[in-house]
N, C-alpha and C. Protein backbone atom coordinates (compact mmCIF):
# COMPACT_ATOMS: atom_id res chain seq x y z
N UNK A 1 0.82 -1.19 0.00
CA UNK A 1 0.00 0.00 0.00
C UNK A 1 0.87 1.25 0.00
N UNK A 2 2.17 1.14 0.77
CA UNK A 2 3.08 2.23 1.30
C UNK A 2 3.17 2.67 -0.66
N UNK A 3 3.54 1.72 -1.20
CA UNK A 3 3.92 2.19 -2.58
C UNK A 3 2.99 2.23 -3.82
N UNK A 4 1.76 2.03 -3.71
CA UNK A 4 0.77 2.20 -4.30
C UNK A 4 0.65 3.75 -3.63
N UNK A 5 0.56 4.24 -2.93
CA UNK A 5 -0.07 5.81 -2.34
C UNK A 5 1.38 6.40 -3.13
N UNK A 6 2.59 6.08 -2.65
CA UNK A 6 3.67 7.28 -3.20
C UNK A 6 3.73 6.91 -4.99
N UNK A 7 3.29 6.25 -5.55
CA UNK A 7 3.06 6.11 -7.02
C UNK A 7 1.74 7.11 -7.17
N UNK A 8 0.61 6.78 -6.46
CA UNK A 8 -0.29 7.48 -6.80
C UNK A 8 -0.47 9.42 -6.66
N UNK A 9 0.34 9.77 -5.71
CA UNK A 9 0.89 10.70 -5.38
C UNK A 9 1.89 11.44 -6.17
N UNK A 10 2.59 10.63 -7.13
CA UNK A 10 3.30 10.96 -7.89
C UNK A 10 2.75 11.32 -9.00
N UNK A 11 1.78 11.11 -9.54
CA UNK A 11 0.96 11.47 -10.99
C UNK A 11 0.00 12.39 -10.49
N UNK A 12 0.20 13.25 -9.79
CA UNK A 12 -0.87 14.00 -9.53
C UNK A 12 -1.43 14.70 -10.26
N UNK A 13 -0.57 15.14 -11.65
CA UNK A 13 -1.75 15.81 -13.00
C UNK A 13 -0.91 15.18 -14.33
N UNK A 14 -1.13 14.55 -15.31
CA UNK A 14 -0.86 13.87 -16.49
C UNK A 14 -1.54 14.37 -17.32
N UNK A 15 -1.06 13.81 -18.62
CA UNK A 15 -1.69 14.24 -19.75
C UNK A 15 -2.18 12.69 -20.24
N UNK A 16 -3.89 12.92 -20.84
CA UNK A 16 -4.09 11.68 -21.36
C UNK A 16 -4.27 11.78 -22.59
N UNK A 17 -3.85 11.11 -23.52
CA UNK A 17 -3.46 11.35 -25.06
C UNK A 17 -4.38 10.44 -25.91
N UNK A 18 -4.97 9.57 -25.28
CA UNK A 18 -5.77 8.39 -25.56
C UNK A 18 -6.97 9.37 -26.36
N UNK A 19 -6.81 9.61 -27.58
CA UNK A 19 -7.78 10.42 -27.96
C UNK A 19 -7.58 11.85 -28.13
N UNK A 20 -8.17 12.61 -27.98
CA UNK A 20 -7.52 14.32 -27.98
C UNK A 20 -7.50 14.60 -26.55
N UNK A 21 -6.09 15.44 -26.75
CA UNK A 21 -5.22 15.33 -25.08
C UNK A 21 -6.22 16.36 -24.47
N UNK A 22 -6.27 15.66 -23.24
CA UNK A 22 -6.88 16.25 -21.69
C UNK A 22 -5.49 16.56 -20.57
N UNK A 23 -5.49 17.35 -19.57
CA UNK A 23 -4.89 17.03 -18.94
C UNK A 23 -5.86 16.77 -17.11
N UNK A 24 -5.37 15.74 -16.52
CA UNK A 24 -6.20 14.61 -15.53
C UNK A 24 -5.42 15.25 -14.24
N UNK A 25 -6.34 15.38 -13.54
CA UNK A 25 -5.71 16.09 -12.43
C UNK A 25 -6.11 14.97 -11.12
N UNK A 26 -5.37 14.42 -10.18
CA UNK A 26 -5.48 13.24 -9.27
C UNK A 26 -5.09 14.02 -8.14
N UNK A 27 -6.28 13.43 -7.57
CA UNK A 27 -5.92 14.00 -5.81
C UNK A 27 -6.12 12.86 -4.74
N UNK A 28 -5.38 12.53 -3.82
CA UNK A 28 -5.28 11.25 -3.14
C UNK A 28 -5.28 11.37 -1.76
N UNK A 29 -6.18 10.55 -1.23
CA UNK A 29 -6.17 10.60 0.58
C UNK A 29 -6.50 9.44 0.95
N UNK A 30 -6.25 9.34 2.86
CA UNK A 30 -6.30 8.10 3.11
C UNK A 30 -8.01 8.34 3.39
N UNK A 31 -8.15 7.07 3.85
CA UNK A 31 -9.62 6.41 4.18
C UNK A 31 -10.22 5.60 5.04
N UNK A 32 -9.68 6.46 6.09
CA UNK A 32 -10.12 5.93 7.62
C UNK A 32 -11.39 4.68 7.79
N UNK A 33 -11.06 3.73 8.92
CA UNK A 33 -12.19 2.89 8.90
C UNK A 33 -12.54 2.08 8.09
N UNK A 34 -11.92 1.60 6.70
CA UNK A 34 -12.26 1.03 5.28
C UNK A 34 -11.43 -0.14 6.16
N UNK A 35 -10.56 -0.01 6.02
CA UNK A 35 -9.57 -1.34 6.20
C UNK A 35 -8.71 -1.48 6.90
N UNK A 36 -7.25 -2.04 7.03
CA UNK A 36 -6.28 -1.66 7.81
C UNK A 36 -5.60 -0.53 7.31
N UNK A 37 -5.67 -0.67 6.04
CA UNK A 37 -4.90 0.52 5.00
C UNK A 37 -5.80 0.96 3.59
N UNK A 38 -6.03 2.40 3.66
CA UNK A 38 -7.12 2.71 2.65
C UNK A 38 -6.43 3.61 1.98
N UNK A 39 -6.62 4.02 0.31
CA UNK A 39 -6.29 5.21 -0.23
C UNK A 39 -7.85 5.42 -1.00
N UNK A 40 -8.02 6.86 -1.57
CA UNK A 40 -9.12 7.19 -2.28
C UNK A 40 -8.29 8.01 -3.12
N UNK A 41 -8.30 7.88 -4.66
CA UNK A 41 -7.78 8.68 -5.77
C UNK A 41 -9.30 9.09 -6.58
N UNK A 42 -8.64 10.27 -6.93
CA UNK A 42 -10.45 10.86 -7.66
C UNK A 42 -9.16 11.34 -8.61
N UNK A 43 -10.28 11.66 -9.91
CA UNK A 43 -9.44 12.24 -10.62
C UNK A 43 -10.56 12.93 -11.24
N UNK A 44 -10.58 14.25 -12.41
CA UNK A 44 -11.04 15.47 -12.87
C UNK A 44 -10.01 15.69 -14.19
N UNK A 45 -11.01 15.91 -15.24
CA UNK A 45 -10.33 16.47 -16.21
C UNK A 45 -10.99 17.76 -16.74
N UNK A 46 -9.29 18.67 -17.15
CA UNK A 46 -9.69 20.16 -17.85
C UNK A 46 -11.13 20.52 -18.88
N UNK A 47 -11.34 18.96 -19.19
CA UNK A 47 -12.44 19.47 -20.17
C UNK A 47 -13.43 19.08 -19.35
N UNK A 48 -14.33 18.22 -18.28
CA UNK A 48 -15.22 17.80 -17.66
C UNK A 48 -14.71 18.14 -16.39
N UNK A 49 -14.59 18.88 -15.49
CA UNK A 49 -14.32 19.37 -14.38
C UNK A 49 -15.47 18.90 -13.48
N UNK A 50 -16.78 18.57 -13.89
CA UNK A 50 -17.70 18.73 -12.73
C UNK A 50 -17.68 16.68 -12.56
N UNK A 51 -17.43 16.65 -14.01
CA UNK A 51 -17.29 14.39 -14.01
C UNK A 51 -16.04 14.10 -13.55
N UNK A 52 -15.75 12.84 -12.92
CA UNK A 52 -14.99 12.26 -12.14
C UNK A 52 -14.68 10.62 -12.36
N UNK A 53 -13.34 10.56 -12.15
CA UNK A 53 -13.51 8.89 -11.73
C UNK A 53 -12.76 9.01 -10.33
N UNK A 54 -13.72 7.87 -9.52
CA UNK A 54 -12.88 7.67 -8.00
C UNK A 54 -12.57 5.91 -7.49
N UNK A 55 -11.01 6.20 -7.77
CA UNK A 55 -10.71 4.54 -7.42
C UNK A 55 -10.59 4.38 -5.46
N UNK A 56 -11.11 3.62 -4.84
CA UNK A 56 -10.66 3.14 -3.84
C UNK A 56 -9.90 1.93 -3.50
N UNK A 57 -8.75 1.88 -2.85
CA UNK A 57 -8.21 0.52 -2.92
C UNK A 57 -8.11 0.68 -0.92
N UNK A 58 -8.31 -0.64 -0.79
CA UNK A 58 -8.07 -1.37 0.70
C UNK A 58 -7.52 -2.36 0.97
N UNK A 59 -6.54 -2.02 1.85
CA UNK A 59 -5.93 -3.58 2.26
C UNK A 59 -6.69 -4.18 3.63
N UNK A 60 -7.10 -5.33 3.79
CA UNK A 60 -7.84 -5.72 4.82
C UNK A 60 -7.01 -7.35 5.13
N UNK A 61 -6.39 -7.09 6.32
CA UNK A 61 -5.41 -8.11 6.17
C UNK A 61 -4.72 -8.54 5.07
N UNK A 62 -4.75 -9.51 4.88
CA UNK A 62 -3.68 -10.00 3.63
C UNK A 62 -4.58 -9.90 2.07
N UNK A 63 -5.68 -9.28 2.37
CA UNK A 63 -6.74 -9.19 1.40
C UNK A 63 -6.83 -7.04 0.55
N UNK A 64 -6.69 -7.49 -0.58
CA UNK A 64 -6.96 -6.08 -1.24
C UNK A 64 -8.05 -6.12 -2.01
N UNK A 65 -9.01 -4.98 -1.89
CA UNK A 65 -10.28 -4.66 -2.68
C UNK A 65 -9.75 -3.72 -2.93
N UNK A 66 -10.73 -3.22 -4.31
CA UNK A 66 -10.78 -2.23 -5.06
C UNK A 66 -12.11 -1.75 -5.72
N UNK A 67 -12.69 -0.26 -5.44
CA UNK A 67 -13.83 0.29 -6.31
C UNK A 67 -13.78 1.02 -6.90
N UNK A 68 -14.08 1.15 -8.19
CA UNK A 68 -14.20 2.30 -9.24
C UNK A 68 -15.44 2.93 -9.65
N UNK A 69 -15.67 4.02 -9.66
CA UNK A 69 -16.55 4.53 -10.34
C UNK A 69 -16.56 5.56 -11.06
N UNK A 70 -17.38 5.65 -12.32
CA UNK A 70 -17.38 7.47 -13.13
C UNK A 70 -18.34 7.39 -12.90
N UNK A 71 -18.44 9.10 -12.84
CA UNK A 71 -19.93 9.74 -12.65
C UNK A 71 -19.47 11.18 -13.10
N UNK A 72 -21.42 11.66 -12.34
CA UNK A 72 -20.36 13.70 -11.60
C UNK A 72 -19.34 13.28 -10.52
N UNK A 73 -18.81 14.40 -10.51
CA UNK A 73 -17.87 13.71 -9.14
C UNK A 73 -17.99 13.65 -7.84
N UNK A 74 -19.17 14.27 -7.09
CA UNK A 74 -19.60 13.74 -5.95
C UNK A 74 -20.47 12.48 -6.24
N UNK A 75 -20.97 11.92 -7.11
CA UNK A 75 -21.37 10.74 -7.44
C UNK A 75 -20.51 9.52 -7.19
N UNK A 76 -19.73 9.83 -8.22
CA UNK A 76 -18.50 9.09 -8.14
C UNK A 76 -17.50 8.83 -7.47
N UNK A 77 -17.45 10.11 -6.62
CA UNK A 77 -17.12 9.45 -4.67
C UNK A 77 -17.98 8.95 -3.86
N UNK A 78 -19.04 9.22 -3.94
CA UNK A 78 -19.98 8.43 -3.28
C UNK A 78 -20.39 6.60 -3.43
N UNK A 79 -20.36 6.76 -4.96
CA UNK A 79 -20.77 5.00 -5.74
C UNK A 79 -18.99 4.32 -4.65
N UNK A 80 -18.58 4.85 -5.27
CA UNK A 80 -16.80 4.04 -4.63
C UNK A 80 -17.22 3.78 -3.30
N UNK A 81 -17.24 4.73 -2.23
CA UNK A 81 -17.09 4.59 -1.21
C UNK A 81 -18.21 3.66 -0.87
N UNK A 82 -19.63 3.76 -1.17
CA UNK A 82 -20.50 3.04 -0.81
C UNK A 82 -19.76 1.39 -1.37
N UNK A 83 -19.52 1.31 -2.44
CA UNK A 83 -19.10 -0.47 -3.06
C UNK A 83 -18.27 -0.91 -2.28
N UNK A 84 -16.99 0.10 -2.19
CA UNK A 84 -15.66 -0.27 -0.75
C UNK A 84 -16.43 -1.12 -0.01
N UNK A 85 -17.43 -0.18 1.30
CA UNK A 85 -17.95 -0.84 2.02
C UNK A 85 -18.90 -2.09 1.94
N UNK A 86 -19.28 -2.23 0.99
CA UNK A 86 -19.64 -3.28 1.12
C UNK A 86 -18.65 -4.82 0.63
N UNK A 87 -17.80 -4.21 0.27
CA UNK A 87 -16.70 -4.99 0.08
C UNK A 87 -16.46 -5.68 0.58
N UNK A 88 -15.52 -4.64 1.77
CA UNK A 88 -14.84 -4.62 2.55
C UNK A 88 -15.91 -5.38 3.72
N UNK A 89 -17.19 -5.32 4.33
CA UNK A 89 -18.03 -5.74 5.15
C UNK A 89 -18.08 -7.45 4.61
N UNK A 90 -18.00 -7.47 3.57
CA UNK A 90 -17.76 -8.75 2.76
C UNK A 90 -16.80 -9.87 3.22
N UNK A 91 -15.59 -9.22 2.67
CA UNK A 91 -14.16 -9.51 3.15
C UNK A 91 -13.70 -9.73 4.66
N UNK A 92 -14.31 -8.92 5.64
CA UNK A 92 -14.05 -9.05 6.61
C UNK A 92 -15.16 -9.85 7.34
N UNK A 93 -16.21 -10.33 6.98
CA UNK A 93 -17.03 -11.89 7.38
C UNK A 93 -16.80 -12.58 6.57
N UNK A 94 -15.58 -13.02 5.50
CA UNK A 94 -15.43 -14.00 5.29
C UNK A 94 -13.85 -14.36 5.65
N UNK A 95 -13.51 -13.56 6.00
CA UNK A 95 -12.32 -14.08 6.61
C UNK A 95 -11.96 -13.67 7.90
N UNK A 96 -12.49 -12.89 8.60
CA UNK A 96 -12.37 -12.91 10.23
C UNK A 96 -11.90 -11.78 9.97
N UNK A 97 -11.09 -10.99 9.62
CA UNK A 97 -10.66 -9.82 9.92
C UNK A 97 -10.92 -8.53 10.47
């Protein structure tokens, strides 16, 4: 996780070329309560500022989930965080954690 966050931290605005260039702006925090170890990356582009994608990743013991969603972008933090949890509520009654 330590190096998934300083990778993710590191791209904090790119250019995506996949098509006619945007440039993607990533903002990253932790995510208390998800797991043992949580990050939340959202990202925003120059041309759709108000749409979003938001990845969540969790480590829950020796176990990693992951949620994605596009939307608007309080949508799309919201869909993530809601799937996390149920993930993660998942993960942790099926393996004790």
């Amino acid at each position: 996780m330590d190096r998934l966050k300083k990778y993710a931290r590191s791209c904090s605005t790119f250019k995506d070329t996949d098509g006619a260039p945007i440039t993607v702006t990533a903002t990253t925090k932790t995510l208390p309560g998800l797991g043992d170890d949580s990050l939340e990356i959202d990202m925003t582009s120059n041309v759709n500022p108000v749409a979003g994608t938001t990845t969540i990743v969790s480590r829950i013991g020796h176990d990693i989930i992951f949620s994605t969603s596009t939307d608007t972008r309080s949508q799309a933090i919201h869909t993530a965080k809601e799937n996390a949890r149920k993930l993660a509520t998942a993960v942790k009654a099926k393996t004790g954690n």
